[in-house]
PDB file of N, CA and C in Angstrom:
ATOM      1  N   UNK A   1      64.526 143.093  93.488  1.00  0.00           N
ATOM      2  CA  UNK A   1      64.609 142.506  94.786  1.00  0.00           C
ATOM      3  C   UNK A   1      63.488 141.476  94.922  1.00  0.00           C
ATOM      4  N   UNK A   2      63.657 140.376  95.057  1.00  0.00           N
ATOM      5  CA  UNK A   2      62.831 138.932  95.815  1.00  0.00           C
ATOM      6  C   UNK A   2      62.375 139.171  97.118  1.00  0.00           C
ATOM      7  N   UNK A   3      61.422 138.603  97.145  1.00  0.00           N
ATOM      8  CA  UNK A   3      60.629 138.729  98.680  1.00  0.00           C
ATOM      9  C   UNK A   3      59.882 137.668  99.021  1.00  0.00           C
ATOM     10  N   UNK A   4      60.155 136.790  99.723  1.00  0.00           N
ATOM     11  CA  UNK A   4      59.649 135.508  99.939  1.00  0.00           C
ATOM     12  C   UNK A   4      58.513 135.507 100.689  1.00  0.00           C
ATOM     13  N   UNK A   5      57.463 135.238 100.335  1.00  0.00           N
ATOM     14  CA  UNK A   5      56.159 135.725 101.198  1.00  0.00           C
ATOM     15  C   UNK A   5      55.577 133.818 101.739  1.00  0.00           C
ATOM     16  N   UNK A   6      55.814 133.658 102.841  1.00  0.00           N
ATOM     17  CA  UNK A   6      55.155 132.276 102.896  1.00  0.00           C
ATOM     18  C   UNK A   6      53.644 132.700 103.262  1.00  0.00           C
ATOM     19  N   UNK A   7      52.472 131.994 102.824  1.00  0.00           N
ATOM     20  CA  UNK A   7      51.148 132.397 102.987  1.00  0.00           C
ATOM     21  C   UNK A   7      50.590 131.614 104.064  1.00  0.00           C
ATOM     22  N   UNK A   8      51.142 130.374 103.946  1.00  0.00           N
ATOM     23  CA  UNK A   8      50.828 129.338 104.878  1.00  0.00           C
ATOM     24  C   UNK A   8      51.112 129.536 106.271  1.00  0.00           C
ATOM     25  N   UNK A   9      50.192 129.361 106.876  1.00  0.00           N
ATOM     26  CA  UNK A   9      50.786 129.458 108.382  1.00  0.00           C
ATOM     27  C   UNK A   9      50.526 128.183 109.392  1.00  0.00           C
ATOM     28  N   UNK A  10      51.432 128.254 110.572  1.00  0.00           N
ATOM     29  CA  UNK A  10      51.922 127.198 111.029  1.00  0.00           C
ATOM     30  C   UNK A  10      50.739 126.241 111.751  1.00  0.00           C
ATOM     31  N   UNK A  11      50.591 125.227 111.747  1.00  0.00           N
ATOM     32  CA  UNK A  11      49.111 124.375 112.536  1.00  0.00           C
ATOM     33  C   UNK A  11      49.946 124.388 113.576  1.00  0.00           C
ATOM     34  N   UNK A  12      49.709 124.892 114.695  1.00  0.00           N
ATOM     35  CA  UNK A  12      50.688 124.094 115.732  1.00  0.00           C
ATOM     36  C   UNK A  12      49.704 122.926 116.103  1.00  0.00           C
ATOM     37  N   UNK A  13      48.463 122.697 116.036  1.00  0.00           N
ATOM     38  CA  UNK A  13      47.729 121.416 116.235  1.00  0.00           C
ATOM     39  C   UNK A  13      47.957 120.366 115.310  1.00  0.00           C
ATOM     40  N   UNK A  14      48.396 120.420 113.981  1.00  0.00           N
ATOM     41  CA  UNK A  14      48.753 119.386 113.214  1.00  0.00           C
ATOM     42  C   UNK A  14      50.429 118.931 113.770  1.00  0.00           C
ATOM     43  N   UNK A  15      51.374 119.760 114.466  1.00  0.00           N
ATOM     44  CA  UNK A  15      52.525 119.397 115.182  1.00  0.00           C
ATOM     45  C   UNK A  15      52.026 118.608 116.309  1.00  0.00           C
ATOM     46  N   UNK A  16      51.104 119.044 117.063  1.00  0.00           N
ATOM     47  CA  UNK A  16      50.773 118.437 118.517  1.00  0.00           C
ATOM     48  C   UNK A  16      50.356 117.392 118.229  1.00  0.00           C
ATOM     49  N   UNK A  17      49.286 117.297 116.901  1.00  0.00           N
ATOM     50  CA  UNK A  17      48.356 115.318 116.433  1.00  0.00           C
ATOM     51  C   UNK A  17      49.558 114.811 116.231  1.00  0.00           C
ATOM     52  N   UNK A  18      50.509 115.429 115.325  1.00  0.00           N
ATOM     53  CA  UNK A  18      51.599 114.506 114.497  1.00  0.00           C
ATOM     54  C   UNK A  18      52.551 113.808 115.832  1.00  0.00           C
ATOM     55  N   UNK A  19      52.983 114.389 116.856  1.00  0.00           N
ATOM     56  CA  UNK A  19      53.819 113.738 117.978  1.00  0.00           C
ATOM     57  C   UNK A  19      53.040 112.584 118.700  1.00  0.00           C
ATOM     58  N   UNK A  20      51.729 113.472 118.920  1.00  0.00           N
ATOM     59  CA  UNK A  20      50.752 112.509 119.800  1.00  0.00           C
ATOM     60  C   UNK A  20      50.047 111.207 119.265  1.00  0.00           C
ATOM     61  N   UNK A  21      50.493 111.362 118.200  1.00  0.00           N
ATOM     62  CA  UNK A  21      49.314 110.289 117.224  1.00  0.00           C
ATOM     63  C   UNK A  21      49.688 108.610 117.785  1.00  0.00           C
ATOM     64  N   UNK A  22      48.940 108.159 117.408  1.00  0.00           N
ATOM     65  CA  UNK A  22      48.857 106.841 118.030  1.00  0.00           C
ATOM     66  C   UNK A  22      50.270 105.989 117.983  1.00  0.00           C
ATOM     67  N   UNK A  23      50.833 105.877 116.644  1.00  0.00           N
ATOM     68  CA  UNK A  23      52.063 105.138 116.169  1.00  0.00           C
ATOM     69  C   UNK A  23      52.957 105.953 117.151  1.00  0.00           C
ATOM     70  N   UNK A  24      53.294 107.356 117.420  1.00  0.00           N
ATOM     71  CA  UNK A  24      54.419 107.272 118.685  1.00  0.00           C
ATOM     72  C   UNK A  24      53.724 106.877 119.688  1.00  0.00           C
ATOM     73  N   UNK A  25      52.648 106.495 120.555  1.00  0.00           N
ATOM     74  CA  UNK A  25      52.724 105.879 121.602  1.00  0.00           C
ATOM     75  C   UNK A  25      52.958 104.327 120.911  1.00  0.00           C
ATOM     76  N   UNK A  26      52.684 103.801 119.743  1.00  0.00           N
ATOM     77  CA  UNK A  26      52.775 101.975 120.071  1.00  0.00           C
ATOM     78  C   UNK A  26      54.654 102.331 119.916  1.00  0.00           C
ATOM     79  N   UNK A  27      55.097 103.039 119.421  1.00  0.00           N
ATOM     80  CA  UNK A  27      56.978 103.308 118.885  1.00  0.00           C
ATOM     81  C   UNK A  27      57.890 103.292 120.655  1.00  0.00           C
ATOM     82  N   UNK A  28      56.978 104.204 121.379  1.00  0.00           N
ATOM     83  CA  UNK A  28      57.645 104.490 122.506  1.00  0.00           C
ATOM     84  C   UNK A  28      56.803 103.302 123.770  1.00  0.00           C
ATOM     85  N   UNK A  29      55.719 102.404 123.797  1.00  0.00           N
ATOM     86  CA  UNK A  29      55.725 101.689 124.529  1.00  0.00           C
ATOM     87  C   UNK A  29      56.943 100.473 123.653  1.00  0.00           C
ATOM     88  N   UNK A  30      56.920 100.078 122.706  1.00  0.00           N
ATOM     89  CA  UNK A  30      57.541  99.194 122.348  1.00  0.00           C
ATOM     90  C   UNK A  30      59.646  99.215 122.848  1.00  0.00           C
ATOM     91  N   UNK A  31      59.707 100.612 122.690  1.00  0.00           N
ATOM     92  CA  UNK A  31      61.034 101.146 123.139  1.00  0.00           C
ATOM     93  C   UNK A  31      61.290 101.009 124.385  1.00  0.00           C
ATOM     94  N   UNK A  32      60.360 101.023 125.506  1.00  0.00           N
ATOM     95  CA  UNK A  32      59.763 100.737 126.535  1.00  0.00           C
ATOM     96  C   UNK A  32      60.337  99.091 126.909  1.00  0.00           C
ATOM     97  N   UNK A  33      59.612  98.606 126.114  1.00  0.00           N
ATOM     98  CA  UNK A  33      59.524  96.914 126.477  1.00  0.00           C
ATOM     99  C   UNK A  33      60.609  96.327 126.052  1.00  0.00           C
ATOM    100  N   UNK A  34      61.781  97.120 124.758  1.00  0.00           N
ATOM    101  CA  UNK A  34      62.946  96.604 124.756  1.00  0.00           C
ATOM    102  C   UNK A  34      63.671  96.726 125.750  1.00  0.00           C
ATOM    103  N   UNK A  35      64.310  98.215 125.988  1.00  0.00           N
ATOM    104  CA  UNK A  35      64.184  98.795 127.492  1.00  0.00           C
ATOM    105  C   UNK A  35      64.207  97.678 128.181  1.00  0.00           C
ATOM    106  N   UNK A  36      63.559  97.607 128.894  1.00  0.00           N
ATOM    107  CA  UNK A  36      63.157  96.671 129.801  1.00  0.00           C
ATOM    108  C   UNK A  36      63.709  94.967 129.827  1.00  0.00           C
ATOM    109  N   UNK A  37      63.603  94.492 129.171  1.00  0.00           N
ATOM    110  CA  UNK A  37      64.131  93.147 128.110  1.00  0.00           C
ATOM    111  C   UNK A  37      65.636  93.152 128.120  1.00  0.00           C
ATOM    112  N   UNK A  38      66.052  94.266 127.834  1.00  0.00           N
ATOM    113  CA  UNK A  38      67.649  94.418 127.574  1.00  0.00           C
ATOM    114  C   UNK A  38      68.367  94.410 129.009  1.00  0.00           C
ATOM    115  N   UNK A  39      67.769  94.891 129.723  1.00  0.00           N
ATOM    116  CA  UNK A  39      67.560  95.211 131.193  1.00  0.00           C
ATOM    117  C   UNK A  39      67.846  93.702 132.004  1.00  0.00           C
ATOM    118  N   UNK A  40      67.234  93.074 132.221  1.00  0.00           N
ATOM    119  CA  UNK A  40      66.586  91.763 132.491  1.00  0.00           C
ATOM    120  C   UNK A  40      67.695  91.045 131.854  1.00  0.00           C
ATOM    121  N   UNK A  41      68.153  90.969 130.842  1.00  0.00           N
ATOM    122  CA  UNK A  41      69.239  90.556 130.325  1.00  0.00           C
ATOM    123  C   UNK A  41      70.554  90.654 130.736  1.00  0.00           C
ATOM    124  N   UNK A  42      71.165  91.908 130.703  1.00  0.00           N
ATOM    125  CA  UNK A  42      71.894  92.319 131.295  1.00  0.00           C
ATOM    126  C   UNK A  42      71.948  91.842 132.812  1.00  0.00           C
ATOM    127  N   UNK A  43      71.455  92.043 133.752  1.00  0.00           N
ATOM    128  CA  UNK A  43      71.288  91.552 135.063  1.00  0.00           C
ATOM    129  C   UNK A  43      70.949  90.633 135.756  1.00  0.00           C
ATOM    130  N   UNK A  44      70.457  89.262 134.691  1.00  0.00           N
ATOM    131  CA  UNK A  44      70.775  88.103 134.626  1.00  0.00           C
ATOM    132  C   UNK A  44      72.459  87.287 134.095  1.00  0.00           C
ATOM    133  N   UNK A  45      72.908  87.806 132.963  1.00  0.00           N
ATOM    134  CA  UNK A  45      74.261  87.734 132.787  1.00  0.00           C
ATOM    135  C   UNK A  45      75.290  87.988 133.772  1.00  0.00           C
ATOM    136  N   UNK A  46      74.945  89.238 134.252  1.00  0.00           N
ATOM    137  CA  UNK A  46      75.970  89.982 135.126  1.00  0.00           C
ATOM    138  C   UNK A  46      75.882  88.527 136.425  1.00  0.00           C
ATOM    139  N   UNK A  47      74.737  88.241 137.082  1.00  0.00           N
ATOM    140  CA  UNK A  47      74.487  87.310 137.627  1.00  0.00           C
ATOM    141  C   UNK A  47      75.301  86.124 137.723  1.00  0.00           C
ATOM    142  N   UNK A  48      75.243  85.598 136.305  1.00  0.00           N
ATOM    143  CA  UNK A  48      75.519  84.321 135.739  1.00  0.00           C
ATOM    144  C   UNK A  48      77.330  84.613 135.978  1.00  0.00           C
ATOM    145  N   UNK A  49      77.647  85.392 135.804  1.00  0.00           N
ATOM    146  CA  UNK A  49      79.123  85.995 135.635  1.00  0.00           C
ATOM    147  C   UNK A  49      79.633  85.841 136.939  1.00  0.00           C
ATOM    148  N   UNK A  50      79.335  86.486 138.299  1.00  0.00           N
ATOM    149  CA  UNK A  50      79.403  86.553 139.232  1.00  0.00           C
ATOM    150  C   UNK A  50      79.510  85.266 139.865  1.00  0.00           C
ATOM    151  N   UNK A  51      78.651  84.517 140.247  1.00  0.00           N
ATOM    152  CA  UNK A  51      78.388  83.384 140.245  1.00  0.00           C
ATOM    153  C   UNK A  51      79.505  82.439 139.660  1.00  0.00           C
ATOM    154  N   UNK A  52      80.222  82.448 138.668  1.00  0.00           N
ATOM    155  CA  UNK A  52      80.567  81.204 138.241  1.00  0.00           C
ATOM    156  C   UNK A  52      81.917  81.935 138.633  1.00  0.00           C
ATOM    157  N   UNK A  53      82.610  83.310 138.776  1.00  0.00           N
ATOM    158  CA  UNK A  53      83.845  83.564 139.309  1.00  0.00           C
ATOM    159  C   UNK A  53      83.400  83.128 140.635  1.00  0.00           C
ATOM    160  N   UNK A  54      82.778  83.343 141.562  1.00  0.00           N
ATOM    161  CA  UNK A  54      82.829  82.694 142.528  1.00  0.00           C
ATOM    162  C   UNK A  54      83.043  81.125 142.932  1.00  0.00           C
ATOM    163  N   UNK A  55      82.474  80.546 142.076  1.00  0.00           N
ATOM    164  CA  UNK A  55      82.957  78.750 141.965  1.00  0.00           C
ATOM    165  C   UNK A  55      84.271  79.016 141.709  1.00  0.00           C
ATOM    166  N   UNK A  56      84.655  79.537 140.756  1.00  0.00           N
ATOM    167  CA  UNK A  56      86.187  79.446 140.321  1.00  0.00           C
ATOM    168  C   UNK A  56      87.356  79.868 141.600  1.00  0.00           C
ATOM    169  N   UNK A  57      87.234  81.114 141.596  1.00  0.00           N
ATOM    170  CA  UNK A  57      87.367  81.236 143.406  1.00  0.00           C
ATOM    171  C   UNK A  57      87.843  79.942 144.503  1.00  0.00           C
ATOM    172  N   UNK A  58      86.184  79.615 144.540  1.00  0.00           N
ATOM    173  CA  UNK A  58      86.463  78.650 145.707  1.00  0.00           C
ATOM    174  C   UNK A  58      86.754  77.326 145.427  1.00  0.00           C
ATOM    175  N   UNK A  59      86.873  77.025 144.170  1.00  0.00           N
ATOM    176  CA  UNK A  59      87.883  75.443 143.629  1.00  0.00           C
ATOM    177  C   UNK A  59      89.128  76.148 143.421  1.00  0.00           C
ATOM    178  N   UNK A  60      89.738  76.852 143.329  1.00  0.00           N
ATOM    179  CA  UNK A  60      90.791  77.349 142.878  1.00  0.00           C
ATOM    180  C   UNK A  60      91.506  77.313 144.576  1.00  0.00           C
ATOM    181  N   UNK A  61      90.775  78.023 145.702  1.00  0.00           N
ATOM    182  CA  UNK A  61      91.131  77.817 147.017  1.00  0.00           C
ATOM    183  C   UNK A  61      91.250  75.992 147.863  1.00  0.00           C
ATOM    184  N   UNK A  62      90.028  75.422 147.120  1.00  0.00           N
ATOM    185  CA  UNK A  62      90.190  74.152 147.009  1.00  0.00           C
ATOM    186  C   UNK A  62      91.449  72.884 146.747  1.00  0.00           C
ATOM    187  N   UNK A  63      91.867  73.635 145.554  1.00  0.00           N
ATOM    188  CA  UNK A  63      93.103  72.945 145.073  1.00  0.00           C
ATOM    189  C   UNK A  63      93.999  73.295 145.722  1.00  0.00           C
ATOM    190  N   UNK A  64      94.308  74.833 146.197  1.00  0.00           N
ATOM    191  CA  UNK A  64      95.368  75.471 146.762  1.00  0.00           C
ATOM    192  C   UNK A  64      95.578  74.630 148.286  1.00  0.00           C
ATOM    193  N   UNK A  65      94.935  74.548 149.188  1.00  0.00           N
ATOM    194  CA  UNK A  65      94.921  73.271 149.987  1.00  0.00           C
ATOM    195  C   UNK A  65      94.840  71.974 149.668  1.00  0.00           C
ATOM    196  N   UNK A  66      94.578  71.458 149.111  1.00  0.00           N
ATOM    197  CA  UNK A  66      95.167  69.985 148.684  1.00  0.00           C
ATOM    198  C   UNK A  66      96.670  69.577 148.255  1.00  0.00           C
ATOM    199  N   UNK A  67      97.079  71.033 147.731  1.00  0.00           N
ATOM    200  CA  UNK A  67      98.337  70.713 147.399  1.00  0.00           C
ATOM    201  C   UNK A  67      99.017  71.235 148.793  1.00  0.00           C
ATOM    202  N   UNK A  68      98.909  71.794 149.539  1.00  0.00           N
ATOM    203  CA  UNK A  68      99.317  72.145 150.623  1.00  0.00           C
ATOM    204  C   UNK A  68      99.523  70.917 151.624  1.00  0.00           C
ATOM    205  N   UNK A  69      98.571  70.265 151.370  1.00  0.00           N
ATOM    206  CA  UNK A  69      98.131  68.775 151.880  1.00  0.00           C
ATOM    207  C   UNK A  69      99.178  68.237 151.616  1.00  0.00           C
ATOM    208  N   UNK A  70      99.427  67.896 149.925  1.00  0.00           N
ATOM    209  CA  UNK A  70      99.784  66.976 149.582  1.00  0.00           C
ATOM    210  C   UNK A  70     101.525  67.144 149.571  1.00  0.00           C
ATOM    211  N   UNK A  71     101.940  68.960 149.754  1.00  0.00           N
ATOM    212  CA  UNK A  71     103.131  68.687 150.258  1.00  0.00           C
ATOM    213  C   UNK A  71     103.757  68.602 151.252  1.00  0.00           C
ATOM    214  N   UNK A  72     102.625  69.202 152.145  1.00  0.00           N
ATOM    215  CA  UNK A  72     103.195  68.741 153.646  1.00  0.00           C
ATOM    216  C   UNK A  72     103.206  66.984 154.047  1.00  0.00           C
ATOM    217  N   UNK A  73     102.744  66.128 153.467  1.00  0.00           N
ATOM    218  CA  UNK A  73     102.665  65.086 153.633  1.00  0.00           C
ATOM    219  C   UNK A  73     104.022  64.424 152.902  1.00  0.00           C
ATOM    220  N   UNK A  74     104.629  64.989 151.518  1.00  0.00           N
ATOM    221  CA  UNK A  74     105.425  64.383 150.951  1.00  0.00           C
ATOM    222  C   UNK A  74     106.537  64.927 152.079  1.00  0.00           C
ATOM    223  N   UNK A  75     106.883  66.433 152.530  1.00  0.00           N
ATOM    224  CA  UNK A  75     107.511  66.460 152.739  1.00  0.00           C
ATOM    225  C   UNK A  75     108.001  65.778 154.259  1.00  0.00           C
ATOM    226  N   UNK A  76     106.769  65.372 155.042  1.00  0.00           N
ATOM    227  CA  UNK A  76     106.915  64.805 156.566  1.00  0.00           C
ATOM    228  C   UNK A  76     107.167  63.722 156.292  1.00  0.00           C
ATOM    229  N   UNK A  77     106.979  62.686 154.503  1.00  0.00           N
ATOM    230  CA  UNK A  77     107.763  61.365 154.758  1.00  0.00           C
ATOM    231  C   UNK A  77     109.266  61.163 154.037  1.00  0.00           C
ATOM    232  N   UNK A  78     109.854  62.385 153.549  1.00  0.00           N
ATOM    233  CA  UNK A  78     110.354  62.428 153.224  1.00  0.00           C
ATOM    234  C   UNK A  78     111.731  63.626 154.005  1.00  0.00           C
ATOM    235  N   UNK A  79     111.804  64.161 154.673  1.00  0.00           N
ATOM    236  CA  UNK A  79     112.272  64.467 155.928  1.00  0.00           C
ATOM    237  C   UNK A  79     113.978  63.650 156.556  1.00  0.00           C
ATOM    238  N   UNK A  80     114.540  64.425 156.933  1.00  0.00           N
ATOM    239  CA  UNK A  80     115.606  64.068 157.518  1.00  0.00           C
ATOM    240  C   UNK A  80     115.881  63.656 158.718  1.00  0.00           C
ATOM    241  N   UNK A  81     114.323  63.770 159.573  1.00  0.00           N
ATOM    242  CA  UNK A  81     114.122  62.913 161.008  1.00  0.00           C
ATOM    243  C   UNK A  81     114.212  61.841 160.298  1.00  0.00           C
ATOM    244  N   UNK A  82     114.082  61.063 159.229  1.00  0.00           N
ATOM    245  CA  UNK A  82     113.974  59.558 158.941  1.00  0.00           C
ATOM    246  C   UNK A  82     115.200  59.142 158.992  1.00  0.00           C
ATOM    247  N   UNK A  83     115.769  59.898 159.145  1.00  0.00           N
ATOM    248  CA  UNK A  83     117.739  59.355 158.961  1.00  0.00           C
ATOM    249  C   UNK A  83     117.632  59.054 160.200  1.00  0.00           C
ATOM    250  N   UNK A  84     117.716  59.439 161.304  1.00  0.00           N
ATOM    251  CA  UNK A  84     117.732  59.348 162.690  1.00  0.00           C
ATOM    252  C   UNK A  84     117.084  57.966 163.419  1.00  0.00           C
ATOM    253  N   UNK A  85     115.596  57.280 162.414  1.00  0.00           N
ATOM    254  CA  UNK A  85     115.346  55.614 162.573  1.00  0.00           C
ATOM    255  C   UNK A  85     115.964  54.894 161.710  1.00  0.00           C
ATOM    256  N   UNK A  86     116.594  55.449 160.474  1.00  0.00           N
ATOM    257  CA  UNK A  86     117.513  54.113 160.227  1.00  0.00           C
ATOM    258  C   UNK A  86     118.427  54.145 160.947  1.00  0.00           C
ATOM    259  N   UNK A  87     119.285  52.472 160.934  1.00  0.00           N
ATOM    260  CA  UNK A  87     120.147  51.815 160.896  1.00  0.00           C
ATOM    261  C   UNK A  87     121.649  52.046 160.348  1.00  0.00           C
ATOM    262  N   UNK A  88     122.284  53.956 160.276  1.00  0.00           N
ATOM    263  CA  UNK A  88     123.144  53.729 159.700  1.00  0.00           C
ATOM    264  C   UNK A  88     124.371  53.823 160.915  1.00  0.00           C
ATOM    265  N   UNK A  89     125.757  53.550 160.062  1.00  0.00           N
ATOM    266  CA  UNK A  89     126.644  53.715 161.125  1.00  0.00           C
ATOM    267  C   UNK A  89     127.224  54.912 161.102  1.00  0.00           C
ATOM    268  N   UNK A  90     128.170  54.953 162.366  1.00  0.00           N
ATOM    269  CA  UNK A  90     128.736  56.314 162.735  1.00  0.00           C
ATOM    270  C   UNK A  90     130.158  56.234 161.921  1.00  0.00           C
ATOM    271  N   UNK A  91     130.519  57.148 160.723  1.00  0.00           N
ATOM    272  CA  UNK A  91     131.573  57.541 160.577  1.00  0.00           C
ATOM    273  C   UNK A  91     132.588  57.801 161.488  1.00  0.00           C
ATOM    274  N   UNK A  92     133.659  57.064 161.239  1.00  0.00           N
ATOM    275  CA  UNK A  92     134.725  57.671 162.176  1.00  0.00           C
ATOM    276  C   UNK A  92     135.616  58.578 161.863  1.00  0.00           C
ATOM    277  N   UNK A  93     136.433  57.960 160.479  1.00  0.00           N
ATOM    278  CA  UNK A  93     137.856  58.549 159.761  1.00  0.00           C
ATOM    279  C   UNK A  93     137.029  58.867 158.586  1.00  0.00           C
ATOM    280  N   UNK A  94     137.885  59.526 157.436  1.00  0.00           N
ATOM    281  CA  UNK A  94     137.761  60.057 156.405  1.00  0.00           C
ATOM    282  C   UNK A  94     138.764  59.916 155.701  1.00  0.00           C
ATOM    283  N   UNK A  95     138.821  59.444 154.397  1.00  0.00           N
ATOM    284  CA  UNK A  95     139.653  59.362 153.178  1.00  0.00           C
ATOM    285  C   UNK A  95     139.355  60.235 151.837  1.00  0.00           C
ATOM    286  N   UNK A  96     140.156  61.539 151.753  1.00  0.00           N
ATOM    287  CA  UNK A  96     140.378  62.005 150.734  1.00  0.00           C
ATOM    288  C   UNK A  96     141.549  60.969 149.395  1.00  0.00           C
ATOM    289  N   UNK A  97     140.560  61.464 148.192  1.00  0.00           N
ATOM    290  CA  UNK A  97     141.212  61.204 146.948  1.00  0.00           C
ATOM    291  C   UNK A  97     142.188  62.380 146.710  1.00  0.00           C
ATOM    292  N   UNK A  98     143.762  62.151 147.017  1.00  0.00           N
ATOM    293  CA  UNK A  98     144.659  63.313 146.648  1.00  0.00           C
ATOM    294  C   UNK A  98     144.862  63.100 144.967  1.00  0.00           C
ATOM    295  N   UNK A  99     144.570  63.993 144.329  1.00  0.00           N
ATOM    296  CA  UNK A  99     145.233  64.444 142.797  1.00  0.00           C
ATOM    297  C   UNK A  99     146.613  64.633 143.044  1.00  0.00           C
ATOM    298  N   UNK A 100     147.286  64.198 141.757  1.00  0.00           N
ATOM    299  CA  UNK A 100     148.680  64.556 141.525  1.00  0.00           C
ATOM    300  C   UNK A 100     148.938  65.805 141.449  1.00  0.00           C
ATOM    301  N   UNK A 101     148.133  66.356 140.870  1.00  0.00           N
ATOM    302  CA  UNK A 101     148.504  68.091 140.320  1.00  0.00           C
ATOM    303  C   UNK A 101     147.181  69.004 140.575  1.00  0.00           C
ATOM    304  N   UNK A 102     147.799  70.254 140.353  1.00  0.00           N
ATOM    305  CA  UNK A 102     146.861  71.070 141.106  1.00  0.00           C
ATOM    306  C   UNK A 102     145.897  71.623 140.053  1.00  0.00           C
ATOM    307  N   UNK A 103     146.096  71.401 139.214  1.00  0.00           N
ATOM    308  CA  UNK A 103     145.039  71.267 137.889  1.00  0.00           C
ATOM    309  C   UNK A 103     144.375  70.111 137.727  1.00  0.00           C
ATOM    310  N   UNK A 104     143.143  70.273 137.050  1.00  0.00           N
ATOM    311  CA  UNK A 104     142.024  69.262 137.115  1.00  0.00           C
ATOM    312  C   UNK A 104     142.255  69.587 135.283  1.00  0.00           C
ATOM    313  N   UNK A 105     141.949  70.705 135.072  1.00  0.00           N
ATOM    314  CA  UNK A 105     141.354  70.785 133.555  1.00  0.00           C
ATOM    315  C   UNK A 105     142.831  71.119 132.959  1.00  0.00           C
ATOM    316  N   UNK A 106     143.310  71.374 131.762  1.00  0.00           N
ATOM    317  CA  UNK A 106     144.241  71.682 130.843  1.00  0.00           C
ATOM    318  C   UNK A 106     144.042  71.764 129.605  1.00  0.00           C
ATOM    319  N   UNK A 107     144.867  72.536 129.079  1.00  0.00           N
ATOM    320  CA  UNK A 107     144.711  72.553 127.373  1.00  0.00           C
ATOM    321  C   UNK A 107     145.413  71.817 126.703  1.00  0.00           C
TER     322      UNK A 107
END
């Protein structure tokens, strides 16, 4: 039978230097300052994003009235009150074209 005897025993102070030691604080301020950076980034973009759907938005509402404009205008000169200032005359009679036969098309 084997019996594993470890002799060594545990530093818990060489665990506590090893976490605390200087390189994890420069590791975790630096993680810190990306953090932060990425941050700033993000919420400037988001910004930039916002912002330019909003222009789009309001030229897009822009155009949507101009053409509104531009067809109410075609359509007020173009209108069937204009028949009413011309000059035409009053129909009286009517002349139909009679066909011979009551077919138009054939085989």
């Amino acid at each position: 039978m084997k019996v594993l005897v470890l002799n060594k025993k545990t530093d818990s102070s060489f665990i506590v230097k090893g976490l605390l030691s200087d390189r994890f604080y420069k590791i975790g301020f630096f993680m810190v300052i990306l953090m932060t950076g990425l941050y700033v980034f993000q919420v400037t973009e988001m910004t930039k994003t916002t912002y330019a759907i909003n222009d789009y938005n309001s030229e897009i509402s822009r155009s949507l009235e101009a053409i509104r404009t531009q067809e109410y205008s075609y359509l007020s000169t173009n209108s069937f009150s204009r028949v009413a200032e011309a000059n035409f005359e009053k129909v009286e009679s009517f002349k139909y074209v009679e066909l011979p036969e009551t077919q138009i098309a054939a085989r």
